[in-house]
C-alpha atoms as a PDB file:
ATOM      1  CA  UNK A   1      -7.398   4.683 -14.487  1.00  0.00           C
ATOM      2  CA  UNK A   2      -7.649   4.089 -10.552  1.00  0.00           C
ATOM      3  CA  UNK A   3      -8.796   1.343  -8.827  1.00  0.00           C
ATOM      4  CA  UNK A   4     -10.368   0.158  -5.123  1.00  0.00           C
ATOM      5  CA  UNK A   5     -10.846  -3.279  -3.629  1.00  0.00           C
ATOM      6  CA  UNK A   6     -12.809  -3.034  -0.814  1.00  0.00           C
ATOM      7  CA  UNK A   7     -11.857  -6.011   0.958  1.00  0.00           C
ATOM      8  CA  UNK A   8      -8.709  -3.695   1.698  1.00  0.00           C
ATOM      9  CA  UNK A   9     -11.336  -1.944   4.583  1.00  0.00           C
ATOM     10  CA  UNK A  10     -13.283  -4.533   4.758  1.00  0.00           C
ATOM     11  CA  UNK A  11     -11.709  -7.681   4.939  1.00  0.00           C
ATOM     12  CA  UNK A  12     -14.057 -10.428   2.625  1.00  0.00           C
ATOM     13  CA  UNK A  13     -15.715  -8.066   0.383  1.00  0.00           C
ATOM     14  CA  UNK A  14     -15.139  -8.622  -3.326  1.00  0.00           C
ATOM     15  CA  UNK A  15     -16.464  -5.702  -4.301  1.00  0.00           C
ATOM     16  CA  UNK A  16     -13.920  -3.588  -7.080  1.00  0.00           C
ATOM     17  CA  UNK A  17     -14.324  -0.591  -8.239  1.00  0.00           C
ATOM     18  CA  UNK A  18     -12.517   1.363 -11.379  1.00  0.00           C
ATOM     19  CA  UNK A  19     -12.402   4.729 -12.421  1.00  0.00           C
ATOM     20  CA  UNK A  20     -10.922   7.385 -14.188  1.00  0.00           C
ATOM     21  CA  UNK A  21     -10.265   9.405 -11.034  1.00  0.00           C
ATOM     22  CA  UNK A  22     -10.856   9.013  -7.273  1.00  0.00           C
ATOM     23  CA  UNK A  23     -14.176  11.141  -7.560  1.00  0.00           C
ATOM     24  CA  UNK A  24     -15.032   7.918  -9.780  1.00  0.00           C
ATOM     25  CA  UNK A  25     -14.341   5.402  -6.787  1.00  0.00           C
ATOM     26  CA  UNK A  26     -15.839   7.278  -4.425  1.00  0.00           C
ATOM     27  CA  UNK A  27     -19.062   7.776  -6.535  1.00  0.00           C
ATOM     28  CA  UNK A  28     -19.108   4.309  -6.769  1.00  0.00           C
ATOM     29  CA  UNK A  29     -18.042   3.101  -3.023  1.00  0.00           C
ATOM     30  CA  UNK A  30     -19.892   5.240  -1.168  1.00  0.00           C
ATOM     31  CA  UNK A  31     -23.208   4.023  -2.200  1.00  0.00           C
ATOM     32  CA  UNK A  32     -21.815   0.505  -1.624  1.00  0.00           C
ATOM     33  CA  UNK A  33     -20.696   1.032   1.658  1.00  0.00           C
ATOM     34  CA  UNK A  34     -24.131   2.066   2.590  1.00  0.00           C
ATOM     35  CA  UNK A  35     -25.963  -0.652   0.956  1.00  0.00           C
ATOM     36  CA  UNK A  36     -23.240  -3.732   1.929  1.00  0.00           C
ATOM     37  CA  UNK A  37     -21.826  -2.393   5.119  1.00  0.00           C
ATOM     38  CA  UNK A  38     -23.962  -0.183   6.564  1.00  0.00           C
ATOM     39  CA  UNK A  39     -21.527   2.713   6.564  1.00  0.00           C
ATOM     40  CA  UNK A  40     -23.569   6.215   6.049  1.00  0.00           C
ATOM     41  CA  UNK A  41     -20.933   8.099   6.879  1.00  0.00           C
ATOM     42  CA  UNK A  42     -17.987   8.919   5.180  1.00  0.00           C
ATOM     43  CA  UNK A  43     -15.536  10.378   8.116  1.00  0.00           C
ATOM     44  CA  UNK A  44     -12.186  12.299   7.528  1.00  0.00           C
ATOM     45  CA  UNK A  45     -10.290   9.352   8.450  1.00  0.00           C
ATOM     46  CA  UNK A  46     -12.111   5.984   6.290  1.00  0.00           C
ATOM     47  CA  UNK A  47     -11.966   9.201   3.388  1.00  0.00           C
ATOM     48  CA  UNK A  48      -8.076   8.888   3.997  1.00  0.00           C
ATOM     49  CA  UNK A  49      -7.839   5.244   4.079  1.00  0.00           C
ATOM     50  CA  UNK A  50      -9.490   4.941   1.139  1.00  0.00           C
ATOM     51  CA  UNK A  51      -7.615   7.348  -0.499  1.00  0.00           C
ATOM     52  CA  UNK A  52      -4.212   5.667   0.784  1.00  0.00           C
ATOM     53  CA  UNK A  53      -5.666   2.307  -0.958  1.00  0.00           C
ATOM     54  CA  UNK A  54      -6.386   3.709  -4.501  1.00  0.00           C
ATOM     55  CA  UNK A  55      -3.804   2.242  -6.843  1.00  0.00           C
ATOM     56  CA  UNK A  56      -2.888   3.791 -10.641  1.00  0.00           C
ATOM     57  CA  UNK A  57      -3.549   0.634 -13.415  1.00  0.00           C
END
């Protein structure tokens, strides 16, 4: 299982997210990046970030 807190971008968010595989987070964060944050686009480098921030639990 993999997990995401976004408040690791975005400092104050709350938002978690858990999955069985990065595809799962990003399925999930995407969309709420675009609705809470106003982020419609994913570029190479937030991609990497949030890849560098997905822990194993």
């Amino acid at each position: 299982m993999k997990r995401f807190a976004c408040g690791d971008v975005i400092p104050g968010c709350n938002a978690t997210f858990t999955a069985a595989d990065e595809a799962g987070i990003f399925a999930q964060a995407v969309p709420h990046a675009a609705a809470e944050h106003g982020i419609d686009e994913v570029t190479p480098e937030l991609e990497a970030t949030v890849r560098s921030l997905i822990s194993t639990v």
